[in-house]
C-alpha atoms as a PDB file:
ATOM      1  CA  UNK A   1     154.054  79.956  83.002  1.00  0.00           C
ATOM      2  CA  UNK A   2     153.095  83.473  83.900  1.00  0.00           C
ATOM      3  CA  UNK A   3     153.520  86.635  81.978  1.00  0.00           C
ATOM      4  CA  UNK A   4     153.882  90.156  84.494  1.00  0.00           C
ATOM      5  CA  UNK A   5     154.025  93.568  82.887  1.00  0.00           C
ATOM      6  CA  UNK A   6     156.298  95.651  85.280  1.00  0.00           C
ATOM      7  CA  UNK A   7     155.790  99.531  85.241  1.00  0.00           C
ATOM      8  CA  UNK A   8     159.323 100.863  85.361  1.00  0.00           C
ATOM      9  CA  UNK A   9     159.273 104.812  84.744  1.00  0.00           C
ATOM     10  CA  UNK A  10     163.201 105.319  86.060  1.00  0.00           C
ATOM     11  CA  UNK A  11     163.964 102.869  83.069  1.00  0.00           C
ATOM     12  CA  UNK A  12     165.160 105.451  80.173  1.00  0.00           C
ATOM     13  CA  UNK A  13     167.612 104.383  78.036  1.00  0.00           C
ATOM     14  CA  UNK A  14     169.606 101.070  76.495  1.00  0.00           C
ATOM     15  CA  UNK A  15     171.702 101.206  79.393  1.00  0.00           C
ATOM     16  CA  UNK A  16     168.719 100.779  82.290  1.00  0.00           C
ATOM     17  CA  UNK A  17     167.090  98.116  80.011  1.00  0.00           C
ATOM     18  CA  UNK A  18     169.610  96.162  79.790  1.00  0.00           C
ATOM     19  CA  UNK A  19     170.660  96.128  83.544  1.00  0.00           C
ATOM     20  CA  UNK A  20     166.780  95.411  84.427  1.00  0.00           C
ATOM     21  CA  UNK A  21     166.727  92.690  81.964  1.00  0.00           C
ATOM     22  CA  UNK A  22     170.235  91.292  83.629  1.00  0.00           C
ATOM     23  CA  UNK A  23     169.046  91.666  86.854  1.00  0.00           C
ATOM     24  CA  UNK A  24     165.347  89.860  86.103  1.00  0.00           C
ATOM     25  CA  UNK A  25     167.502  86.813  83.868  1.00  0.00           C
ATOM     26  CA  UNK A  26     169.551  86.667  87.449  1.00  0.00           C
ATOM     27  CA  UNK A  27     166.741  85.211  89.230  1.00  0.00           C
ATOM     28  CA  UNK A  28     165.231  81.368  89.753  1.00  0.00           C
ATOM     29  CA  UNK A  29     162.098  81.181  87.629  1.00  0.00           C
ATOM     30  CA  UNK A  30     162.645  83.440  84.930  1.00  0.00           C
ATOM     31  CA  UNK A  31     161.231  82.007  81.616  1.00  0.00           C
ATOM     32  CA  UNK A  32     162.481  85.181  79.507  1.00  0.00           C
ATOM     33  CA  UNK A  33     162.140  88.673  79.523  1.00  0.00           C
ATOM     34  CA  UNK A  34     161.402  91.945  77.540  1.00  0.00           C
ATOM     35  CA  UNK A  35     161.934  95.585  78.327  1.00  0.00           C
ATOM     36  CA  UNK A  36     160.766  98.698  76.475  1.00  0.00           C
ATOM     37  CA  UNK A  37     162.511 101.958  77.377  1.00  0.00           C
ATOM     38  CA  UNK A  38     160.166 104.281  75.510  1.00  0.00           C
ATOM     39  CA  UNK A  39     157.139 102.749  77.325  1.00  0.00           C
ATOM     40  CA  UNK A  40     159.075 101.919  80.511  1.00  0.00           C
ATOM     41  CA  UNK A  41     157.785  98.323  80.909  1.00  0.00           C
ATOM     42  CA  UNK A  42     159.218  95.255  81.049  1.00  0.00           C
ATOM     43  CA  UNK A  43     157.486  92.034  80.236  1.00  0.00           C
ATOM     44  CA  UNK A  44     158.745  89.091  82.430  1.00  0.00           C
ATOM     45  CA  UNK A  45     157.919  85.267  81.905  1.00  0.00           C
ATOM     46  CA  UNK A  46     158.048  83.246  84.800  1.00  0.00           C
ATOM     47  CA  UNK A  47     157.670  80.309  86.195  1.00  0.00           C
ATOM     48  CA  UNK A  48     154.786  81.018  89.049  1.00  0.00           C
ATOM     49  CA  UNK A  49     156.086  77.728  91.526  1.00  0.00           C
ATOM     50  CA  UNK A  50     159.731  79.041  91.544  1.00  0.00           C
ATOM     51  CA  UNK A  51     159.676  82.464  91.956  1.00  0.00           C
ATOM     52  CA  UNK A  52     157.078  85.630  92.170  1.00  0.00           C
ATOM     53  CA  UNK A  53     155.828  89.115  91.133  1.00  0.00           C
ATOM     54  CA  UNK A  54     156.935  90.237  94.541  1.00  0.00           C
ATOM     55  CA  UNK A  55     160.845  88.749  94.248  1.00  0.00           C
ATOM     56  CA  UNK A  56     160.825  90.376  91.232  1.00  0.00           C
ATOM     57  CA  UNK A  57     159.591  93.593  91.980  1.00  0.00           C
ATOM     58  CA  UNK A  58     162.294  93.677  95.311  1.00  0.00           C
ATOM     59  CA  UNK A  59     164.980  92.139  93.018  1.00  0.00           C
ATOM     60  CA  UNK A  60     164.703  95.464  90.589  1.00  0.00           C
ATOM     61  CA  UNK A  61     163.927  97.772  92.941  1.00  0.00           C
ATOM     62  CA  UNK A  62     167.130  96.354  95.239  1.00  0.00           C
ATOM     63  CA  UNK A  63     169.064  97.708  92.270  1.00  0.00           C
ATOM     64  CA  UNK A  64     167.416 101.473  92.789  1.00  0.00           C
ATOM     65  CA  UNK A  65     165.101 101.223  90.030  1.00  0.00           C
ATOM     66  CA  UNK A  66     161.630 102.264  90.944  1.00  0.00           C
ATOM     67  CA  UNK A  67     158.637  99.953  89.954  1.00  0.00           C
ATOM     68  CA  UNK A  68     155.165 101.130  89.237  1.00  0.00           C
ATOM     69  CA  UNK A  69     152.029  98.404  89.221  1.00  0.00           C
ATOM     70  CA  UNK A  70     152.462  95.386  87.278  1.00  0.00           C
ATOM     71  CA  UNK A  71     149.719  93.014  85.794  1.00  0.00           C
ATOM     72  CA  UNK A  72     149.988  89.272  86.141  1.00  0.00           C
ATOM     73  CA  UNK A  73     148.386  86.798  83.863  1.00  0.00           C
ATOM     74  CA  UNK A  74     148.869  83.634  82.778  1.00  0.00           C
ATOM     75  CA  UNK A  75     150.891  82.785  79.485  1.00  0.00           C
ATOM     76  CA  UNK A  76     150.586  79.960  77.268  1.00  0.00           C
ATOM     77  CA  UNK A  77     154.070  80.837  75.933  1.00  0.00           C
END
């Protein structure tokens, strides 16, 4: 499993946290995932062979959020 901080400024309240971490939980892969709207990150858990930083990324930003640089690393979660 693989652990990807996500950089999401236009995430600001409960509201946008929530709908990022619906949209996220929506795709193949996803282990789990936490948001912080203060910070404006969201940490996603994933499984690496069914689904990518990159579907991600387009999944959220398909929804109009914008997404800054995220940092993948492995997870022994």
């Amino acid at each position: 499993m693989k652990e990807c901080i996500l950089k999401v400024p236009s995430m600001h309240d409960e509201n946008s946290s929530r709908e990022i971490i619906n949209i996220i939980k929506g795709l193949i892969g996803i282990e789990d995932v936490d948001t912080n709207y203060e910070e404006g990150v969201a940490n996603v858990f994933y499984d690496e062979r069914k689904t990518s930083i990159d579907k991600i990324v387009e999944a959220v930003e398909y929804k109009g959020f914008k997404v800054g640089s995220g940092l993948d690393r492995s997870s022994a979660r």
